[in-house]
Protein backbone atom coordinates (compact mmCIF):
# COMPACT_ATOMS: atom_id res chain seq x y z
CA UNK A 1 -18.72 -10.67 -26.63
CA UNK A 2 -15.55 -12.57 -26.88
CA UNK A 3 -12.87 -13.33 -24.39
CA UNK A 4 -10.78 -11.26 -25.87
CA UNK A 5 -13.13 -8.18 -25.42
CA UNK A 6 -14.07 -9.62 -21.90
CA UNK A 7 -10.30 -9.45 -21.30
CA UNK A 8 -9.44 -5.86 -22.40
CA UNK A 9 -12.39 -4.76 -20.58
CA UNK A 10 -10.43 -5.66 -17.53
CA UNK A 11 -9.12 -2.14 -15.72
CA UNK A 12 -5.10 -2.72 -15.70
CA UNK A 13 -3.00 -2.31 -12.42
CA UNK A 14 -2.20 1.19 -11.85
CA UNK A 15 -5.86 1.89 -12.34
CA UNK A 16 -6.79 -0.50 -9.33
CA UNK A 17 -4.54 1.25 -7.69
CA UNK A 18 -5.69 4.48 -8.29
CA UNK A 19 -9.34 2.95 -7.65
CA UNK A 20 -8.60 2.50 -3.90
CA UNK A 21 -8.16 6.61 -3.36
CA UNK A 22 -11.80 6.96 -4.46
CA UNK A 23 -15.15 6.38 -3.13
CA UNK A 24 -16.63 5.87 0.09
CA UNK A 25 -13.11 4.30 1.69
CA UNK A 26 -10.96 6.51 -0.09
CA UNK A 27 -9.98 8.51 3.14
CA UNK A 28 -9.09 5.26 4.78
CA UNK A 29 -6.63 4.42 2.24
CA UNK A 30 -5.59 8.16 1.98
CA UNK A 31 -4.27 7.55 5.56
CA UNK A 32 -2.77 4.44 5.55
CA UNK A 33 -0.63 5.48 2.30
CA UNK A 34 0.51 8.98 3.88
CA UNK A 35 1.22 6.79 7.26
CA UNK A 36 3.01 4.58 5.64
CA UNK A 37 5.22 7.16 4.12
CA UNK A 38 6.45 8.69 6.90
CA UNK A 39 6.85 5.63 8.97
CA UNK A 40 9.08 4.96 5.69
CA UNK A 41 10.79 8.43 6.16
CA UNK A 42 11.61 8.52 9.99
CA UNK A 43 12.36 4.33 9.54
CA UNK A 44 15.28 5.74 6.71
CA UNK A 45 16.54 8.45 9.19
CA UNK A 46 16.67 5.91 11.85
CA UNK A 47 18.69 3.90 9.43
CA UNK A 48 21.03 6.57 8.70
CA UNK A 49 21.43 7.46 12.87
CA UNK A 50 22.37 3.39 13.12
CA UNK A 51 24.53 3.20 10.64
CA UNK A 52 26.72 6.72 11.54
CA UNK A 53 26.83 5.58 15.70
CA UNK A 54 29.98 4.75 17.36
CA UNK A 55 28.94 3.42 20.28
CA UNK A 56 27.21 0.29 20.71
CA UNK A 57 23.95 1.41 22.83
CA UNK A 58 22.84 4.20 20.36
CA UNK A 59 23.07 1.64 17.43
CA UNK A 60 20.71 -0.37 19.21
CA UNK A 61 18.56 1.95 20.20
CA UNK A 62 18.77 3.64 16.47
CA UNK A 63 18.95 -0.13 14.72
CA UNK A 64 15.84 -1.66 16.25
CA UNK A 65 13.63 1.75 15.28
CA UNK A 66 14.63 1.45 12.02
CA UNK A 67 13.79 -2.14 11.59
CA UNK A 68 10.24 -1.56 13.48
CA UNK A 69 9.60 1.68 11.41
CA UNK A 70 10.58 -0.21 8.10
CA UNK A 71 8.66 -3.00 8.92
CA UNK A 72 5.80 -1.32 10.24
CA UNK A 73 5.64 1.11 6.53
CA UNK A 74 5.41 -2.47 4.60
CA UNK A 75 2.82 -3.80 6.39
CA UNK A 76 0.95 -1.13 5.92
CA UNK A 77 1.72 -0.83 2.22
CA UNK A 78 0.17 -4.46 2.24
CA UNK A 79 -2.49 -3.52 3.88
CA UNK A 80 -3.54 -1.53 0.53
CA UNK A 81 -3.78 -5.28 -1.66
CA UNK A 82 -6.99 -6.63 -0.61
CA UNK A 83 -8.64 -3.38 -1.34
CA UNK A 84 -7.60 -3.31 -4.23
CA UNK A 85 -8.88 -6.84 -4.53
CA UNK A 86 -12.01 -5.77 -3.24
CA UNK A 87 -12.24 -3.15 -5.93
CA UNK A 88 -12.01 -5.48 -8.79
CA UNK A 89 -14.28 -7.93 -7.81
CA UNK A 90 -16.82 -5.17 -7.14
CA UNK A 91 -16.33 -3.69 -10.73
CA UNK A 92 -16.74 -7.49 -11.84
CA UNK A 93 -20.06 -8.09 -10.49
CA UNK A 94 -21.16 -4.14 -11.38
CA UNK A 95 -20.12 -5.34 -15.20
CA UNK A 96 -21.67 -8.81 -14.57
CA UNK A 97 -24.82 -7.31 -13.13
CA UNK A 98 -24.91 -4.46 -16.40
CA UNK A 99 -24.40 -7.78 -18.84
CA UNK A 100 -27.52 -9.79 -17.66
């Protein structure tokens, strides 16, 4: 086998991705990712609140949410890398092991 073949035997990005939803963890990452959307979603409409206040204590109040909630949803959409990681170096020793 050459590197080339070694190379396209590689699975590509979105199917990494798609590799987390599955197996054993799959729930765990099935809850981060709808977590992290709607701590996206409520971080947006507390966005929207801060930016559309007059006075100065409500855009605090509305400001700082969004900026936690915003935060918060990308950190958690980070969170979702090193399984992915995980996943590929798993399907590298599974192919490793198969090749020996």
């Amino acid at each position: 086998m050459t590197m080339i073949d070694r190379v396209r035997d590689e699975p590509g990005y979105f199917e990494l991705a798609r590799s987390i939803f599955t197996g054993k963890l799959g729930w765990v990452s099935w809850t981060i990712y709808i977590t992290q959307i709607v701590l996206f979603i409520a971080g947006v409409y507390a966005a929207w609140q801060f930016f559309g206040a007059t006075e100065v204590l409500p855009a605090i109040k509305w400001g700082f949410s969004a900026s936690v909630l915003l935060l918060y949803a990308l950190i958690m959409k980070t969170a979702l890398g090193p399984m992915m990681l995980t996943n590929r170096i798993l399907k590298v020793l599974e192919r490793s092991e198969r090749a020996d």
